[in-house]
PDB file of N, CA and C in Angstrom:
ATOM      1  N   UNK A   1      23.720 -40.069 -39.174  1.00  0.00           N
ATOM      2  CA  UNK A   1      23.460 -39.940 -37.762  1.00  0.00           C
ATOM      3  C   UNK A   1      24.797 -39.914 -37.022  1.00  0.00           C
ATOM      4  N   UNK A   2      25.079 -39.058 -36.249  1.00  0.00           N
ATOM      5  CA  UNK A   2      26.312 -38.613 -35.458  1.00  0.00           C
ATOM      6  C   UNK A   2      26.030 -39.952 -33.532  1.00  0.00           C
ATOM      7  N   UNK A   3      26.617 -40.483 -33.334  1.00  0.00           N
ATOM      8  CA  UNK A   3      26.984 -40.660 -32.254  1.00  0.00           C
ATOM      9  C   UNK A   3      27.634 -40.838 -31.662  1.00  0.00           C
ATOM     10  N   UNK A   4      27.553 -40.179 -30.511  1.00  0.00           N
ATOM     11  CA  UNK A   4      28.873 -39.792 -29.477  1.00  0.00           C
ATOM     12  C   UNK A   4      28.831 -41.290 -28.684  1.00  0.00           C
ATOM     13  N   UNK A   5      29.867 -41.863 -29.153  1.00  0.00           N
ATOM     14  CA  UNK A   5      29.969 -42.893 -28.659  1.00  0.00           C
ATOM     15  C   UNK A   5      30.513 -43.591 -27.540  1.00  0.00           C
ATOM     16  N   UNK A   6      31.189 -42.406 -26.384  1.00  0.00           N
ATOM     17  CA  UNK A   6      31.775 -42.079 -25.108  1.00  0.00           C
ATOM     18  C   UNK A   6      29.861 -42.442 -24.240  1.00  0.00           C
ATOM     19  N   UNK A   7      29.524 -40.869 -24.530  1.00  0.00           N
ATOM     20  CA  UNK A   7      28.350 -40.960 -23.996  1.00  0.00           C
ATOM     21  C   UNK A   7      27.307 -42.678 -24.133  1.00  0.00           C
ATOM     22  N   UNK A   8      27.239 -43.124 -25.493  1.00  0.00           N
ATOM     23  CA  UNK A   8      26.420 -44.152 -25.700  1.00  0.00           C
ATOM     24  C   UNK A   8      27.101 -45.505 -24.647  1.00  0.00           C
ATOM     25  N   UNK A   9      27.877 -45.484 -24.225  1.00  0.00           N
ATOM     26  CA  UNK A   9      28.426 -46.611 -23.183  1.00  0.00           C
ATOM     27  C   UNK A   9      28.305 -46.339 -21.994  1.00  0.00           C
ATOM     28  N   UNK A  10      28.490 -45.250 -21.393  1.00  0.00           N
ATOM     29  CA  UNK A  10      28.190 -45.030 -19.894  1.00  0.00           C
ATOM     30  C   UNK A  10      26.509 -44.863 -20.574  1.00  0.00           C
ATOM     31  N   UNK A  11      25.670 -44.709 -21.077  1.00  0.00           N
ATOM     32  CA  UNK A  11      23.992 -44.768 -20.787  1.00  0.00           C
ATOM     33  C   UNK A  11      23.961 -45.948 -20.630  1.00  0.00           C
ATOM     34  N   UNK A  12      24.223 -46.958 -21.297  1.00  0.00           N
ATOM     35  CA  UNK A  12      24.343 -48.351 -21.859  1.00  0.00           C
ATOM     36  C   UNK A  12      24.424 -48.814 -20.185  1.00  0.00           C
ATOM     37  N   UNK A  13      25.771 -48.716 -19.879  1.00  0.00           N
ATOM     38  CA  UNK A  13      26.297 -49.295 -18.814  1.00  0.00           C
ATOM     39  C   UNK A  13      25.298 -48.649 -17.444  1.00  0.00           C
ATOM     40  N   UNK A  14      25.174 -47.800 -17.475  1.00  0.00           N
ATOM     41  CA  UNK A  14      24.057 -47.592 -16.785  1.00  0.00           C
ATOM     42  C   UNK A  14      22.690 -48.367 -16.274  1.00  0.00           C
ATOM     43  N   UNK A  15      22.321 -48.155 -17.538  1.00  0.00           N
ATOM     44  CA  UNK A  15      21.021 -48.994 -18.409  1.00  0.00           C
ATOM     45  C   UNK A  15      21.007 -50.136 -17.611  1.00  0.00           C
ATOM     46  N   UNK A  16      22.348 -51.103 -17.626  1.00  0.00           N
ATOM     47  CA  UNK A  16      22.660 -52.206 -17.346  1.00  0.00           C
ATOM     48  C   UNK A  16      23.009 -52.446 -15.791  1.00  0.00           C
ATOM     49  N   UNK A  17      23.347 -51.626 -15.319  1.00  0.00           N
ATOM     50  CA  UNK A  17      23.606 -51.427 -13.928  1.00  0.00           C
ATOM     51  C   UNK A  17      22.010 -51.301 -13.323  1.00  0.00           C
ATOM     52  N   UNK A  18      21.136 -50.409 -13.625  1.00  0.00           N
ATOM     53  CA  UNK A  18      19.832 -49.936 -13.308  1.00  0.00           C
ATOM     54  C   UNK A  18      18.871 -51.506 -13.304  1.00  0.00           C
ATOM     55  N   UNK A  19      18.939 -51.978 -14.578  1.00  0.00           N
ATOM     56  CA  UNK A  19      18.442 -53.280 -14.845  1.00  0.00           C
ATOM     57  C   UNK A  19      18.784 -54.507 -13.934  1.00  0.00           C
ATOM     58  N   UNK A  20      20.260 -54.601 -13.475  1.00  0.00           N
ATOM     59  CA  UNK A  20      20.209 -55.542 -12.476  1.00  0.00           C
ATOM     60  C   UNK A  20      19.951 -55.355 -11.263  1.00  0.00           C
ATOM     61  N   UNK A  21      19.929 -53.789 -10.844  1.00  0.00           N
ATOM     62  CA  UNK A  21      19.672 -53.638  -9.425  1.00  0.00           C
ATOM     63  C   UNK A  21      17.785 -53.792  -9.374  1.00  0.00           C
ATOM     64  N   UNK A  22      17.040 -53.457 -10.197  1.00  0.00           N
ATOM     65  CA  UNK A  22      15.623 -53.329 -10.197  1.00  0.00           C
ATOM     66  C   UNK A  22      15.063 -53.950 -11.102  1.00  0.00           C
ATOM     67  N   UNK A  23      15.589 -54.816 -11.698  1.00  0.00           N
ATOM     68  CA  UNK A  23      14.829 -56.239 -12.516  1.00  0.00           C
ATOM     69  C   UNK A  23      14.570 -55.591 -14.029  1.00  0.00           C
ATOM     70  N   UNK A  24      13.831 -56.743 -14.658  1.00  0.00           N
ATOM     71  CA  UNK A  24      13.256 -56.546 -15.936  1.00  0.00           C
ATOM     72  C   UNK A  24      12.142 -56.696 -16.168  1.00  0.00           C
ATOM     73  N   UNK A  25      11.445 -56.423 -15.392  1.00  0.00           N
ATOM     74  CA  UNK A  25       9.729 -56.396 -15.904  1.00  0.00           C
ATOM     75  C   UNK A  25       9.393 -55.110 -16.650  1.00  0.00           C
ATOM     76  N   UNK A  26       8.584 -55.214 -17.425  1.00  0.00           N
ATOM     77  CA  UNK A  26       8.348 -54.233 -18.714  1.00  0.00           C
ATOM     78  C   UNK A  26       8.120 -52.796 -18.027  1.00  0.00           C
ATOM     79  N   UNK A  27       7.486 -52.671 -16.750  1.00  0.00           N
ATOM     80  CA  UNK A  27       7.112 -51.507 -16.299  1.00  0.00           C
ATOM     81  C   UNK A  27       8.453 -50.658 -16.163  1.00  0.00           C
ATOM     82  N   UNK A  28       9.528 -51.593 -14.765  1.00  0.00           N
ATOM     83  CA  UNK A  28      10.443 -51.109 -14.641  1.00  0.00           C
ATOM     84  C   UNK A  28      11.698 -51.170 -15.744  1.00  0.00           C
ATOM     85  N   UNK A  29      11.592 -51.806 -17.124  1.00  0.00           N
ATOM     86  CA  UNK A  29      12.076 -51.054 -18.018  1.00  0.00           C
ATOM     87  C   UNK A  29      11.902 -49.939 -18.659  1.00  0.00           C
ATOM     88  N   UNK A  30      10.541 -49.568 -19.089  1.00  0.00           N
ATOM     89  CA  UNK A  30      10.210 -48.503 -19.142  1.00  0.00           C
ATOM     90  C   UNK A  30      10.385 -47.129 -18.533  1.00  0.00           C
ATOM     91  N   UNK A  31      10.436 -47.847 -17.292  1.00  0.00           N
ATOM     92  CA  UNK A  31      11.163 -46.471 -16.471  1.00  0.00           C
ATOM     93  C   UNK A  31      12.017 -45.872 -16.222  1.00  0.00           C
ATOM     94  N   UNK A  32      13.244 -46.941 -16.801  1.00  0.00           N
ATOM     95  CA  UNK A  32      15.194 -47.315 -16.836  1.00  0.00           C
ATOM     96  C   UNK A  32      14.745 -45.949 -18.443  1.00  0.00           C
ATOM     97  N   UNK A  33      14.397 -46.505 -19.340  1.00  0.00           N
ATOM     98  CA  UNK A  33      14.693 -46.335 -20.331  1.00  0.00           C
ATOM     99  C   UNK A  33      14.242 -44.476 -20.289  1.00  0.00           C
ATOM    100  N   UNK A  34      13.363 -44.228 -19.609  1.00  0.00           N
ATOM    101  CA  UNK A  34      12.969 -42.724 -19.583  1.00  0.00           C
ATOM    102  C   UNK A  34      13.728 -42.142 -18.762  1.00  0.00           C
ATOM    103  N   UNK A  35      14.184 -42.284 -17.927  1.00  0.00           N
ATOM    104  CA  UNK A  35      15.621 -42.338 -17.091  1.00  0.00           C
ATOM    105  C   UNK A  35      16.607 -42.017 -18.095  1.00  0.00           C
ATOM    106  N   UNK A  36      16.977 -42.828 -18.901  1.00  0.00           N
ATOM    107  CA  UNK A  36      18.192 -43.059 -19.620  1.00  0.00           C
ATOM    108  C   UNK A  36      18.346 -41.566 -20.491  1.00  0.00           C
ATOM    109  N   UNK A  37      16.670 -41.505 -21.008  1.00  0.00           N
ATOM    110  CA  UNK A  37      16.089 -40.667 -22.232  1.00  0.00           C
ATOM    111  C   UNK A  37      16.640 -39.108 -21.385  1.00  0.00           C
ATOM    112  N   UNK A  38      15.975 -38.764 -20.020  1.00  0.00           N
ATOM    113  CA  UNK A  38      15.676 -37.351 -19.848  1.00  0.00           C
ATOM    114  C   UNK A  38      17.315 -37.380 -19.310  1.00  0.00           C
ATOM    115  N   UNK A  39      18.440 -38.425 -19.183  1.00  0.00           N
ATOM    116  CA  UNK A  39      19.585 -37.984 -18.419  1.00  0.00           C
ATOM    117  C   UNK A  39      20.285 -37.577 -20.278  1.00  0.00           C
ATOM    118  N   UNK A  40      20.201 -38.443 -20.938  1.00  0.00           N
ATOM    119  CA  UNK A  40      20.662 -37.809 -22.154  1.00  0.00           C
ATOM    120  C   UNK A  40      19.774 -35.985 -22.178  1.00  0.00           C
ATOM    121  N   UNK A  41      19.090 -35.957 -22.374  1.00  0.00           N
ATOM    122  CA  UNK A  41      18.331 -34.588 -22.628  1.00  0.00           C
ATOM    123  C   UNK A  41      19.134 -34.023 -21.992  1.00  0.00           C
ATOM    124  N   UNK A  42      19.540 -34.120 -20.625  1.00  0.00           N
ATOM    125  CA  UNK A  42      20.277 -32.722 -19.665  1.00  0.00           C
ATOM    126  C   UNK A  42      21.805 -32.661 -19.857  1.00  0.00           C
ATOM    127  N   UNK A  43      21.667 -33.558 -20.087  1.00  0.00           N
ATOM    128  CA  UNK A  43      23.365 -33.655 -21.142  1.00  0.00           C
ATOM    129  C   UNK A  43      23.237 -32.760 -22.078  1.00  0.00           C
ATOM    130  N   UNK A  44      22.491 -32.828 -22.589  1.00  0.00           N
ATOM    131  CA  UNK A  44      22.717 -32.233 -24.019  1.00  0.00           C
ATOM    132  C   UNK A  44      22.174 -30.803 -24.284  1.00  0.00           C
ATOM    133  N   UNK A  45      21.328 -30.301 -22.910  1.00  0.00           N
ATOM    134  CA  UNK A  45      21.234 -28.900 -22.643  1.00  0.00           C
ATOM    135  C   UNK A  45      22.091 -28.495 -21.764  1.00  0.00           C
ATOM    136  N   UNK A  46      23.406 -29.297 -21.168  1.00  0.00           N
ATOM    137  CA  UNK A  46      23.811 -28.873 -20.510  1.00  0.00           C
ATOM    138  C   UNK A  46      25.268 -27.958 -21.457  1.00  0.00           C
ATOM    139  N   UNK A  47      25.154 -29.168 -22.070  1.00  0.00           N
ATOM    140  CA  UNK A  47      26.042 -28.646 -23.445  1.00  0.00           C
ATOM    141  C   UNK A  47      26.385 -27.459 -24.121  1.00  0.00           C
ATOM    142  N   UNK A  48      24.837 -27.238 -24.629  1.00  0.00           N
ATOM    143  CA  UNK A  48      24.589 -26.066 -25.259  1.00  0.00           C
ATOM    144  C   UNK A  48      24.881 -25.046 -24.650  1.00  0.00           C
ATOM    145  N   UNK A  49      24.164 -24.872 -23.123  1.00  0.00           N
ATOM    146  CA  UNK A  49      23.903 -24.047 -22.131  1.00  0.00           C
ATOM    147  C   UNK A  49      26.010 -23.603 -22.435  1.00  0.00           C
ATOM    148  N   UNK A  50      26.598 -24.631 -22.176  1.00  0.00           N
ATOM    149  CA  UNK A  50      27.821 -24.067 -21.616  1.00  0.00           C
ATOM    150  C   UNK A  50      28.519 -23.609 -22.819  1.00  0.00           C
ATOM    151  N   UNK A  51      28.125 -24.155 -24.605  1.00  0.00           N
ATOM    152  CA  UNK A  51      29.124 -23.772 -25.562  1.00  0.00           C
ATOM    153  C   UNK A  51      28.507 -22.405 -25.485  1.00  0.00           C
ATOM    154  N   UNK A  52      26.961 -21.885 -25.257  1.00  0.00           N
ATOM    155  CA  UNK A  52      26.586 -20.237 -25.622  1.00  0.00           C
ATOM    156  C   UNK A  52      27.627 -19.711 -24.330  1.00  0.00           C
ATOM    157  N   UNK A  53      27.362 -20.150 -23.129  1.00  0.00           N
ATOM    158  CA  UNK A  53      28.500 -19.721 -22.440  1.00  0.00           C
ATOM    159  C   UNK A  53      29.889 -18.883 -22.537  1.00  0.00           C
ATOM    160  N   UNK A  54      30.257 -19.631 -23.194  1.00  0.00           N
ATOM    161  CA  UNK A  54      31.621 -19.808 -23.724  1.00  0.00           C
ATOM    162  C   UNK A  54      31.600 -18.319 -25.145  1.00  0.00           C
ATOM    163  N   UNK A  55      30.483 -18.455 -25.952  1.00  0.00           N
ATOM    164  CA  UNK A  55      29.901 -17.907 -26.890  1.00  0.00           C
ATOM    165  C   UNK A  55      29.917 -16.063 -26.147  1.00  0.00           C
ATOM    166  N   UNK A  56      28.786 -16.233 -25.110  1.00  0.00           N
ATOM    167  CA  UNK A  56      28.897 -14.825 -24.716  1.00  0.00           C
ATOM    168  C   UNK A  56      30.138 -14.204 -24.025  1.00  0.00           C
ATOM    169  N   UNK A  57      30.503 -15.142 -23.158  1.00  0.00           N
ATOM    170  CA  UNK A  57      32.313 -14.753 -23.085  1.00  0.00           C
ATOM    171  C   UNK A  57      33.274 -13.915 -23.876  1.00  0.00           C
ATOM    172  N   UNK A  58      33.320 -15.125 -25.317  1.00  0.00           N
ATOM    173  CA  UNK A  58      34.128 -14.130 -26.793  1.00  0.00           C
ATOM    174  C   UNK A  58      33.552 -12.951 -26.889  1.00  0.00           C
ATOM    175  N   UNK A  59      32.509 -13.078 -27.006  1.00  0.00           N
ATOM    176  CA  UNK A  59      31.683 -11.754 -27.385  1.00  0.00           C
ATOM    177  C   UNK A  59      32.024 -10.528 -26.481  1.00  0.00           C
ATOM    178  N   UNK A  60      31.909 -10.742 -25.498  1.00  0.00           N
ATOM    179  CA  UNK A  60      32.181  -9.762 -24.117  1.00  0.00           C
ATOM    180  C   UNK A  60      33.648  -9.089 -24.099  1.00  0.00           C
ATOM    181  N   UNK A  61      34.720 -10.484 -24.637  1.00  0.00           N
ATOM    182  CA  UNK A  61      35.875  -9.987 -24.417  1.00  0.00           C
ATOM    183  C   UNK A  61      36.499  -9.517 -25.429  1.00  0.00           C
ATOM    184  N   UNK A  62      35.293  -9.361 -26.973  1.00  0.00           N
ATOM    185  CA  UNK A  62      35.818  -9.072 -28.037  1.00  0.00           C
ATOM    186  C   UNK A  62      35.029  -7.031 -27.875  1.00  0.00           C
ATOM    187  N   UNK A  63      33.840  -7.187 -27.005  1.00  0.00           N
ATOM    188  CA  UNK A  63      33.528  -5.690 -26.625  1.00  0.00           C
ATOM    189  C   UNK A  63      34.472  -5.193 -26.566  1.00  0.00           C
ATOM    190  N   UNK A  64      34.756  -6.225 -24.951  1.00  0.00           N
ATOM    191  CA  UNK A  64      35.824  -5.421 -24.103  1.00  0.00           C
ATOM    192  C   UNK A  64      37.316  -4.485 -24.866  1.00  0.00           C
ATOM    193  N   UNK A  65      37.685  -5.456 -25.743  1.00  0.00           N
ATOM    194  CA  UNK A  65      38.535  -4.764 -27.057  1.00  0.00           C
ATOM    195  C   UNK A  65      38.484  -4.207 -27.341  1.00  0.00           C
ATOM    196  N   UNK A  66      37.209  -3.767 -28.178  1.00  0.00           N
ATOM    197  CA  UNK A  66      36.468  -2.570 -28.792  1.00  0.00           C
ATOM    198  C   UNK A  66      36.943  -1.813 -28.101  1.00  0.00           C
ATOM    199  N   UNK A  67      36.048  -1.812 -26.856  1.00  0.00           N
ATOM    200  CA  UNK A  67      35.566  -0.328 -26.099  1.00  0.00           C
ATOM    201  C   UNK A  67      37.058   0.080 -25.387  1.00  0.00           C
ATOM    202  N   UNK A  68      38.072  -0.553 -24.886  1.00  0.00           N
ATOM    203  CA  UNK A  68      39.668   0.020 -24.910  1.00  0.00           C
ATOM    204  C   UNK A  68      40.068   0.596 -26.202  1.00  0.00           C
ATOM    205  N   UNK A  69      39.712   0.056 -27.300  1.00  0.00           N
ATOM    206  CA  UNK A  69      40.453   0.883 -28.397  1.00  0.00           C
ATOM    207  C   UNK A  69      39.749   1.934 -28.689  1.00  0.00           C
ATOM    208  N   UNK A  70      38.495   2.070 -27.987  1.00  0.00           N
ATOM    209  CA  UNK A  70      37.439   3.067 -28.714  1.00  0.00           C
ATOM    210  C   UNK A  70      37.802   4.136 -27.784  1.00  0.00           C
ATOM    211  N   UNK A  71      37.793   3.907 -26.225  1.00  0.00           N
ATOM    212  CA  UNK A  71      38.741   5.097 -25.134  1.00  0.00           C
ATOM    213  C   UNK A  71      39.910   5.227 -25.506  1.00  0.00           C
ATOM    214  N   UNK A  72      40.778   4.346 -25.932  1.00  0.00           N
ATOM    215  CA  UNK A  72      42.155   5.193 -26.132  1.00  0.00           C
ATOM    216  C   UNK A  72      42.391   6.119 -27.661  1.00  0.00           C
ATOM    217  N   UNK A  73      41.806   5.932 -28.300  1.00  0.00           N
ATOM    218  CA  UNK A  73      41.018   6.714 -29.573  1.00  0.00           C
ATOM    219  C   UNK A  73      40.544   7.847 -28.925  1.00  0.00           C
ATOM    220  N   UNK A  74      39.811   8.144 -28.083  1.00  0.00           N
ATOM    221  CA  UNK A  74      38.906   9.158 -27.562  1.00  0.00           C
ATOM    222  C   UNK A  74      40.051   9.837 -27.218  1.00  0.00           C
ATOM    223  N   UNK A  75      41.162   9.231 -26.159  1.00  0.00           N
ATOM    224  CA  UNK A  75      41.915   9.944 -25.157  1.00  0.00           C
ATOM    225  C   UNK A  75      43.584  10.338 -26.094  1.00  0.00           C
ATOM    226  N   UNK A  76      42.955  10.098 -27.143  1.00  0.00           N
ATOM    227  CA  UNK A  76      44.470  10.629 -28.175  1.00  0.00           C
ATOM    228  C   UNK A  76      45.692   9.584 -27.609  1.00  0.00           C
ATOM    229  N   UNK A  77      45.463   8.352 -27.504  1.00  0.00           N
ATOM    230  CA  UNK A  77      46.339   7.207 -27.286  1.00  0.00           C
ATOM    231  C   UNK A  77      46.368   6.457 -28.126  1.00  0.00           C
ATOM    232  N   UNK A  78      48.141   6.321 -28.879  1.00  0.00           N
ATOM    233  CA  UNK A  78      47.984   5.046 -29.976  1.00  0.00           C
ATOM    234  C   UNK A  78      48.068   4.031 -29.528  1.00  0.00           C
ATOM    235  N   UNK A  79      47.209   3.148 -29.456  1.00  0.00           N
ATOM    236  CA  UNK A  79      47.395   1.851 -29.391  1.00  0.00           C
ATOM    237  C   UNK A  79      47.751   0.699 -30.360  1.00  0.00           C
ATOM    238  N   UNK A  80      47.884   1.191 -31.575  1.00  0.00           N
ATOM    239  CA  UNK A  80      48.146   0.463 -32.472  1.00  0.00           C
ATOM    240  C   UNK A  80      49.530  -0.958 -32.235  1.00  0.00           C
TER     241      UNK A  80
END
């Protein structure tokens, strides 16, 4: 099991911050803790969201490569 252990202390500390401002009765733990749950989740699509990001970027700027070497090919330009 991998954990990011940056992230696991600010939830924590959170957790703990949330808990003293609004008590510990089982309800309003429950509710800290689904809190805790869906802010990890958007973290972690936020993640993804930005490494494909990053992903279609290369891709785009590895076109973009292409398609200059593929016009200057066309236009009898060495680019080599």
């Amino acid at each position: 099991m991998v954990v990011d252990q940056d992230l696991a202390v600010v939830l924590l500390d959170l957790r703990r911050r949330l808990k003293d401002e609004y008590g510990d009765t089982p309800a309003v733990m429950m509710q800290i803790d689904r809190a805790m749950v869906a802010y990890r989740d958007f973290l972690r699509i936020i993640e993804v969201a930005g490494c494909h990001h990053y992903a279609v970027l290369e891709q785009l700027a590895r076109l973009d490569g292409l398609l200059a070497k593929a016009l200057a090919v066309s236009a009898g330009i060495d680019r080599s």
